[in-house]
N, C-alpha and C. Protein backbone atom coordinates (compact mmCIF):
# COMPACT_ATOMS: atom_id res chain seq x y z
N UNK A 1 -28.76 -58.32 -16.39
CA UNK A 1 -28.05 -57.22 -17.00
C UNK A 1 -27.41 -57.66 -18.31
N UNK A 2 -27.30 -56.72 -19.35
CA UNK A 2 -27.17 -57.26 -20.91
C UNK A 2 -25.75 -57.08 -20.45
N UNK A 3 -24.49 -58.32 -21.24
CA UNK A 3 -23.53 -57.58 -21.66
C UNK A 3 -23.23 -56.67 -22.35
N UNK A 4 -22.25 -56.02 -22.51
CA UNK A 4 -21.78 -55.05 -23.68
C UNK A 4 -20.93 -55.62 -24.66
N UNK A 5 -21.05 -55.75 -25.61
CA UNK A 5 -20.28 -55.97 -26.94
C UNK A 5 -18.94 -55.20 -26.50
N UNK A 6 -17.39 -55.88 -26.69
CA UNK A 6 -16.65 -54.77 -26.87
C UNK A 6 -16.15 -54.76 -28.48
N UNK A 7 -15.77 -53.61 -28.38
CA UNK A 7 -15.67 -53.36 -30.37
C UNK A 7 -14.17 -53.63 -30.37
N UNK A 8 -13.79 -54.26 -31.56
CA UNK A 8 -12.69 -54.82 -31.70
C UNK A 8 -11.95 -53.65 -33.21
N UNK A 9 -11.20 -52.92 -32.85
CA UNK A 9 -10.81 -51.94 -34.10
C UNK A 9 -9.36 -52.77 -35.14
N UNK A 10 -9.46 -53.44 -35.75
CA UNK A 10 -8.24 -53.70 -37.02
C UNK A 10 -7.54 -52.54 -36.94
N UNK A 11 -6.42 -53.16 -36.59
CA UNK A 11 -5.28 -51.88 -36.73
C UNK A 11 -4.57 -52.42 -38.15
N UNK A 12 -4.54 -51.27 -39.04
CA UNK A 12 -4.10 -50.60 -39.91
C UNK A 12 -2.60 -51.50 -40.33
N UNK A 13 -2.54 -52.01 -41.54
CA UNK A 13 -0.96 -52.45 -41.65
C UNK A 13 0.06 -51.25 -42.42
N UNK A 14 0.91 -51.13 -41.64
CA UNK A 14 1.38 -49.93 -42.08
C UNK A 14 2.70 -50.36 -43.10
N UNK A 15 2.37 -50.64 -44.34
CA UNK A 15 3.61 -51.00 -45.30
C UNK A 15 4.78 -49.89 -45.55
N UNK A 16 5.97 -50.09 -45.38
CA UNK A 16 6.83 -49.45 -45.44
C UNK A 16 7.43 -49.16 -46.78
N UNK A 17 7.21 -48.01 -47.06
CA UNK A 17 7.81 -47.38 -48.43
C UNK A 17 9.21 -47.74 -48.97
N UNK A 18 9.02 -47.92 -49.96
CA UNK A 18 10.64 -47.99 -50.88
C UNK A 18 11.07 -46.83 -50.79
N UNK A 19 12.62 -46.75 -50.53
CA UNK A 19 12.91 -45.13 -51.15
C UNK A 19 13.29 -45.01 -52.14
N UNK A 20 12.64 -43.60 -52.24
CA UNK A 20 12.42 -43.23 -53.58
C UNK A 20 14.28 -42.82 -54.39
N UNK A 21 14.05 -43.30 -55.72
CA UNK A 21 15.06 -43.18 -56.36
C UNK A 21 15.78 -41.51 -56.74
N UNK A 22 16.72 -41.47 -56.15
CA UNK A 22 17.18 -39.93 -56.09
C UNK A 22 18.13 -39.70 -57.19
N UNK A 23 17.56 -38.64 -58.07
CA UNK A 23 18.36 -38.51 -59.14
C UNK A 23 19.10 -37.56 -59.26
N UNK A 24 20.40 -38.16 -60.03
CA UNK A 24 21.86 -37.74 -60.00
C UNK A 24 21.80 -36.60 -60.50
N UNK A 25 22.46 -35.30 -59.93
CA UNK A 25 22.71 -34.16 -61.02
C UNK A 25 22.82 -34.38 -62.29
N UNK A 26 22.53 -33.63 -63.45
CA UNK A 26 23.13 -34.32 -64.83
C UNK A 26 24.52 -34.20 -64.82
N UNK A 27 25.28 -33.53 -64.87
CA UNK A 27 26.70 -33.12 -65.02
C UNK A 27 28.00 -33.98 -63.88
N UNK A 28 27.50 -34.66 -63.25
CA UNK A 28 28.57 -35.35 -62.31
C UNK A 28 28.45 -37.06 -62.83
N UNK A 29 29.76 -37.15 -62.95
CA UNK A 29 30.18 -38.51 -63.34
C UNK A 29 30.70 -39.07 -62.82
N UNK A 30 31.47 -39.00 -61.47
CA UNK A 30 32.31 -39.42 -60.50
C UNK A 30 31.35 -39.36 -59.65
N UNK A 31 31.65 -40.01 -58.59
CA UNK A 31 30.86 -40.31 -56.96
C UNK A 31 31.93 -41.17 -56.12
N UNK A 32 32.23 -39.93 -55.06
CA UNK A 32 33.28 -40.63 -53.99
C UNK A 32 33.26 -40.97 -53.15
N UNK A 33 33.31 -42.13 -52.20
CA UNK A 33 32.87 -42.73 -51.28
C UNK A 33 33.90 -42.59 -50.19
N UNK A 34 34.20 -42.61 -49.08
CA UNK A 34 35.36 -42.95 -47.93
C UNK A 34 34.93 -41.83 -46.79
N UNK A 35 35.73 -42.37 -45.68
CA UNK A 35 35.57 -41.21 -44.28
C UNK A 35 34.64 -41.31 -43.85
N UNK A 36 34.02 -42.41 -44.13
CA UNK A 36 32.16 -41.83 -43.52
C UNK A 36 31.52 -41.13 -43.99
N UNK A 37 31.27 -40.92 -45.81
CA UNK A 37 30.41 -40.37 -46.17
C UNK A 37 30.67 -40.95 -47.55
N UNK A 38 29.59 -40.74 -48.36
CA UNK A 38 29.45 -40.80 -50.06
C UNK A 38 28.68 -40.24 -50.32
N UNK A 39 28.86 -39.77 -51.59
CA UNK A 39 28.49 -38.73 -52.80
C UNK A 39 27.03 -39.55 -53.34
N UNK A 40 26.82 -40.76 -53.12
CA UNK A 40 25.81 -41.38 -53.71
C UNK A 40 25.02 -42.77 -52.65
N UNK A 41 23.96 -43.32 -53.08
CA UNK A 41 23.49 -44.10 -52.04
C UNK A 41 22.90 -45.00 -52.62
N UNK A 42 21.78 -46.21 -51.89
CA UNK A 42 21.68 -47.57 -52.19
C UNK A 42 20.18 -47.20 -53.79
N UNK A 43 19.98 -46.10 -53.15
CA UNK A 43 18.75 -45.35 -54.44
C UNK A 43 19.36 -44.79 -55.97
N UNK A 44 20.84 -45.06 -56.05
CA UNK A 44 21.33 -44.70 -57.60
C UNK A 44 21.67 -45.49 -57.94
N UNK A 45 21.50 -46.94 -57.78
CA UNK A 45 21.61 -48.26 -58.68
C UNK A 45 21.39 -47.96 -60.47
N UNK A 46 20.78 -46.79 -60.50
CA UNK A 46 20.79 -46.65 -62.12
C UNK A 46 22.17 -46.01 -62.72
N UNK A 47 22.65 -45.20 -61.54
CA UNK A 47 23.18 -44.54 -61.44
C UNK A 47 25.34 -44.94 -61.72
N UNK A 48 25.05 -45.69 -60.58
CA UNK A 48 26.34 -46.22 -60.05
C UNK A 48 26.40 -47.57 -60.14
N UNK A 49 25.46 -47.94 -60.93
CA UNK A 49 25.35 -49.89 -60.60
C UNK A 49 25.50 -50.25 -59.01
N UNK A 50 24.95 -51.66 -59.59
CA UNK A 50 25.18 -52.12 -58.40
C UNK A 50 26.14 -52.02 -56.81
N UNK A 51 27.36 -52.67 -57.88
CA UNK A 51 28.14 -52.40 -56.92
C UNK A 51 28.69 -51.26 -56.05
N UNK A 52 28.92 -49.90 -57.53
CA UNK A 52 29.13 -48.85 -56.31
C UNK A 52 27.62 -48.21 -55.27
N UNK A 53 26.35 -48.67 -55.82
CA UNK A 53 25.34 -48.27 -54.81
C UNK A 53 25.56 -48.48 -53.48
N UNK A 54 26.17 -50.13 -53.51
CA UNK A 54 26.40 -50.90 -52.45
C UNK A 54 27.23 -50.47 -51.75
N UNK A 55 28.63 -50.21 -52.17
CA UNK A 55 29.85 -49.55 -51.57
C UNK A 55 29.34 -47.97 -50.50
N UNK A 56 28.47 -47.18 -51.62
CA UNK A 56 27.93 -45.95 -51.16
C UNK A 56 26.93 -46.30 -50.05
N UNK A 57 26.55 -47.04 -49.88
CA UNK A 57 25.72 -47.20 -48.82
C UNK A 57 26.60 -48.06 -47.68
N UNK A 58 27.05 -48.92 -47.62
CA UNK A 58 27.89 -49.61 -46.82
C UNK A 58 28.86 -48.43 -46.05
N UNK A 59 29.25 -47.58 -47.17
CA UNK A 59 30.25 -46.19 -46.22
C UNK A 59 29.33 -45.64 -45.05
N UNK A 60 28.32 -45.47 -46.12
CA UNK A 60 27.05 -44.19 -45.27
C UNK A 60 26.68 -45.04 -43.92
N UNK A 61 26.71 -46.25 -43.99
CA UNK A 61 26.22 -47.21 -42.35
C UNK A 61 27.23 -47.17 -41.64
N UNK A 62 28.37 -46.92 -42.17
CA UNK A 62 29.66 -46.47 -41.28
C UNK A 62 30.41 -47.91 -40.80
N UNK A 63 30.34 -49.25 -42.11
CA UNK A 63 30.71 -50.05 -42.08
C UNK A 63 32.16 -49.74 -42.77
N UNK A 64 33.03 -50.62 -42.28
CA UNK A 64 34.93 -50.34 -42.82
C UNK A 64 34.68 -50.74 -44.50
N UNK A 65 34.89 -49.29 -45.19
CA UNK A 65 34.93 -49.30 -46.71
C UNK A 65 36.48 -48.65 -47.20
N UNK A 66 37.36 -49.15 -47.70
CA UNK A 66 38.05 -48.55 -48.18
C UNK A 66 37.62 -47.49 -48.87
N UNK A 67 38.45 -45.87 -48.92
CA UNK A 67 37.81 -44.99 -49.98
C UNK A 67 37.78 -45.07 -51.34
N UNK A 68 37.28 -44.74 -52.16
CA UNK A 68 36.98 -45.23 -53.36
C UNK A 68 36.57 -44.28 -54.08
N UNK A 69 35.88 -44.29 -55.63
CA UNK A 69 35.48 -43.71 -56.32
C UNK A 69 34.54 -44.73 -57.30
N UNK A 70 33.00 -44.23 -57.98
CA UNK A 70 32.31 -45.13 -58.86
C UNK A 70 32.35 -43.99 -59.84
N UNK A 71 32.78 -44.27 -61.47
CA UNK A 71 32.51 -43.93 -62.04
C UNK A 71 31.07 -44.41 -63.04
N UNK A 72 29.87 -43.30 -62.98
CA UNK A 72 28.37 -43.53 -63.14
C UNK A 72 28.22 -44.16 -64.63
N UNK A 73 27.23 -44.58 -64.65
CA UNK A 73 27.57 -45.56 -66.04
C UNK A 73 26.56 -44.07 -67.05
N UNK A 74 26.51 -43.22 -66.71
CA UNK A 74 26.45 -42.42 -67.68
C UNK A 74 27.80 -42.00 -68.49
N UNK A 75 28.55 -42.16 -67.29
CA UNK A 75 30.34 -41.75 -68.25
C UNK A 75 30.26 -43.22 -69.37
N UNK A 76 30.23 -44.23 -68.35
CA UNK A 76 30.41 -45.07 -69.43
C UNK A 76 29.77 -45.41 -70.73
N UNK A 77 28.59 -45.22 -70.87
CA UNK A 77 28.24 -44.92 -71.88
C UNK A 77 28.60 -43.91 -72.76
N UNK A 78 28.87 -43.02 -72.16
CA UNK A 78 29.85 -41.16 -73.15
C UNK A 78 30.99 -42.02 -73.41
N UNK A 79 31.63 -43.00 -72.71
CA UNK A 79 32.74 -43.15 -73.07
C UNK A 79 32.36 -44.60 -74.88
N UNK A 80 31.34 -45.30 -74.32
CA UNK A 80 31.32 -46.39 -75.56
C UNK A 80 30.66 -45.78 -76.73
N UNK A 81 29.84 -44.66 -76.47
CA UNK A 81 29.85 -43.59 -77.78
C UNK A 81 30.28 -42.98 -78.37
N UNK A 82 31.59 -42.41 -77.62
CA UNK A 82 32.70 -41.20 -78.46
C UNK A 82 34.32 -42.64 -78.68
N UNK A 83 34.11 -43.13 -77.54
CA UNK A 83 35.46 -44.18 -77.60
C UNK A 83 36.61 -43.57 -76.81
N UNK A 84 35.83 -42.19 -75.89
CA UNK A 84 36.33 -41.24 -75.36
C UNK A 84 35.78 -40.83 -74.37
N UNK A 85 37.10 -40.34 -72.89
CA UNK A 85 36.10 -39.60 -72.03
C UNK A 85 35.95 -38.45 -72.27
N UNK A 86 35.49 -37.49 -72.20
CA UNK A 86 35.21 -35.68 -72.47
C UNK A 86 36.34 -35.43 -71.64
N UNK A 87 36.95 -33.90 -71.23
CA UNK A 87 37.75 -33.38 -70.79
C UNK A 87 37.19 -33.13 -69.14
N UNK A 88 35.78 -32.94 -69.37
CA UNK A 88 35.20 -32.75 -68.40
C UNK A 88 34.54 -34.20 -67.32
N UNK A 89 34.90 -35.30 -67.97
CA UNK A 89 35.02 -36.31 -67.09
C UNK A 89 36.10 -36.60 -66.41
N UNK A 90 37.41 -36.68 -67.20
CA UNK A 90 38.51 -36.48 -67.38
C UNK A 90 38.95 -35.75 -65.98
N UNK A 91 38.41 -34.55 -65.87
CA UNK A 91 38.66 -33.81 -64.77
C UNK A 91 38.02 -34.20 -63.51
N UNK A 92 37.11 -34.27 -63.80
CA UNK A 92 36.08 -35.11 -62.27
C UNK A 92 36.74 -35.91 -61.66
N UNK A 93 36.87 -37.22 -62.78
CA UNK A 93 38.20 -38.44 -62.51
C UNK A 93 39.14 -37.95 -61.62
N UNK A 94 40.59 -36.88 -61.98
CA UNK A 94 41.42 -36.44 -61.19
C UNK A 94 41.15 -35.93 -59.79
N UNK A 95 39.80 -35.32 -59.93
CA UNK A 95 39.44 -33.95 -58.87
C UNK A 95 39.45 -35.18 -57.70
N UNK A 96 38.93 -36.39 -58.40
CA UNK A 96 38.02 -37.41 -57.32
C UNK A 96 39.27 -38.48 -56.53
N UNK A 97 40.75 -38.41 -57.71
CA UNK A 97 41.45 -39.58 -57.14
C UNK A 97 42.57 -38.09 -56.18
N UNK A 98 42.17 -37.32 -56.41
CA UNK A 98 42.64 -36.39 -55.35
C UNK A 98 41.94 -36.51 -53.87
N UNK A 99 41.09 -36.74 -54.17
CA UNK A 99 40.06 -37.14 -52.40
C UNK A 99 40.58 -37.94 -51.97
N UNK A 100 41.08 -38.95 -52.99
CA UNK A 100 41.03 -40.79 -52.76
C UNK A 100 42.40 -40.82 -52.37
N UNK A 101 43.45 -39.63 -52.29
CA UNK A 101 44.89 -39.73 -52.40
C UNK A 101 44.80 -39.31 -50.76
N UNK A 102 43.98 -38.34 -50.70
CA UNK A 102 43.79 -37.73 -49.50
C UNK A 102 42.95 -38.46 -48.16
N UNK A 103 42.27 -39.41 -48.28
CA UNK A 103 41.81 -40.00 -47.84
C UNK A 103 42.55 -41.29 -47.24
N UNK A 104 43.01 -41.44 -48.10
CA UNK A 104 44.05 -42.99 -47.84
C UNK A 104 45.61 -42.48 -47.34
N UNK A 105 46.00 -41.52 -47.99
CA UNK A 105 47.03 -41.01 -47.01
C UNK A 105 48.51 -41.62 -47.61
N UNK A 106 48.13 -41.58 -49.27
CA UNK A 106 49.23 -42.10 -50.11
C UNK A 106 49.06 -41.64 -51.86
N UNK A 107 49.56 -41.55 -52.07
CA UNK A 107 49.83 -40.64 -53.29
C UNK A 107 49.82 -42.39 -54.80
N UNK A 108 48.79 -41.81 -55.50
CA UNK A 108 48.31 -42.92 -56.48
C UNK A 108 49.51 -42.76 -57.63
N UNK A 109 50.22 -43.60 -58.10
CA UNK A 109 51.24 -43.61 -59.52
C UNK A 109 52.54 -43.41 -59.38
């Protein structure tokens, strides 16, 4: 009686995707992090630099982050071009250390 060959199938390497880089509204310059959540994540490194990517993601894993705020280096650049923030960063800024006042459970100044 012949044997039978058994067929041997290569399974497939399944490479795991980068995620994809998620881009920032144009108009927001602030991104606030605390409570178990942030405004931004480990995919706006263009965004927030490094460090606050890191911070924003470290909240989102629900590791102990103090609350915080990253201001996006798009402000900073508005700011090394005019030598100024706009009124409308300006405001974000406040809107955001109002979270951060509220969050921490102490009043900033």
């Amino acid at each position: 009686m012949p044997k039978t060959a058994k067929k041997t199938v290569a399974k497939k390497s399944v490479a795991k995707k980068a995620p994809v880089a998620r881009q920032a509204r144009t108009k927001k310059y602030v991104y606030f992090f605390g409570t178990g959540k942030a405004d931004g994540d480990r995919t706006m490194k263009d965004t927030l630099g490094g460090k606050g990517a890191g911070l924003a993601e470290m909240t989102r894993a629900g590791l102990p982050v103090p609350p915080g705020l990253t201001i996006s280096t798009q402000a900073c650049n508005l700011y090394q071009i005019g030598q100024k923030l706009t009124a409308e960063i300006e405001a974000e800024i406040l809107d955001n250390v109002a979270k951060l006042e509220k969050a921490a459970g102490a009043t900033l100044g």
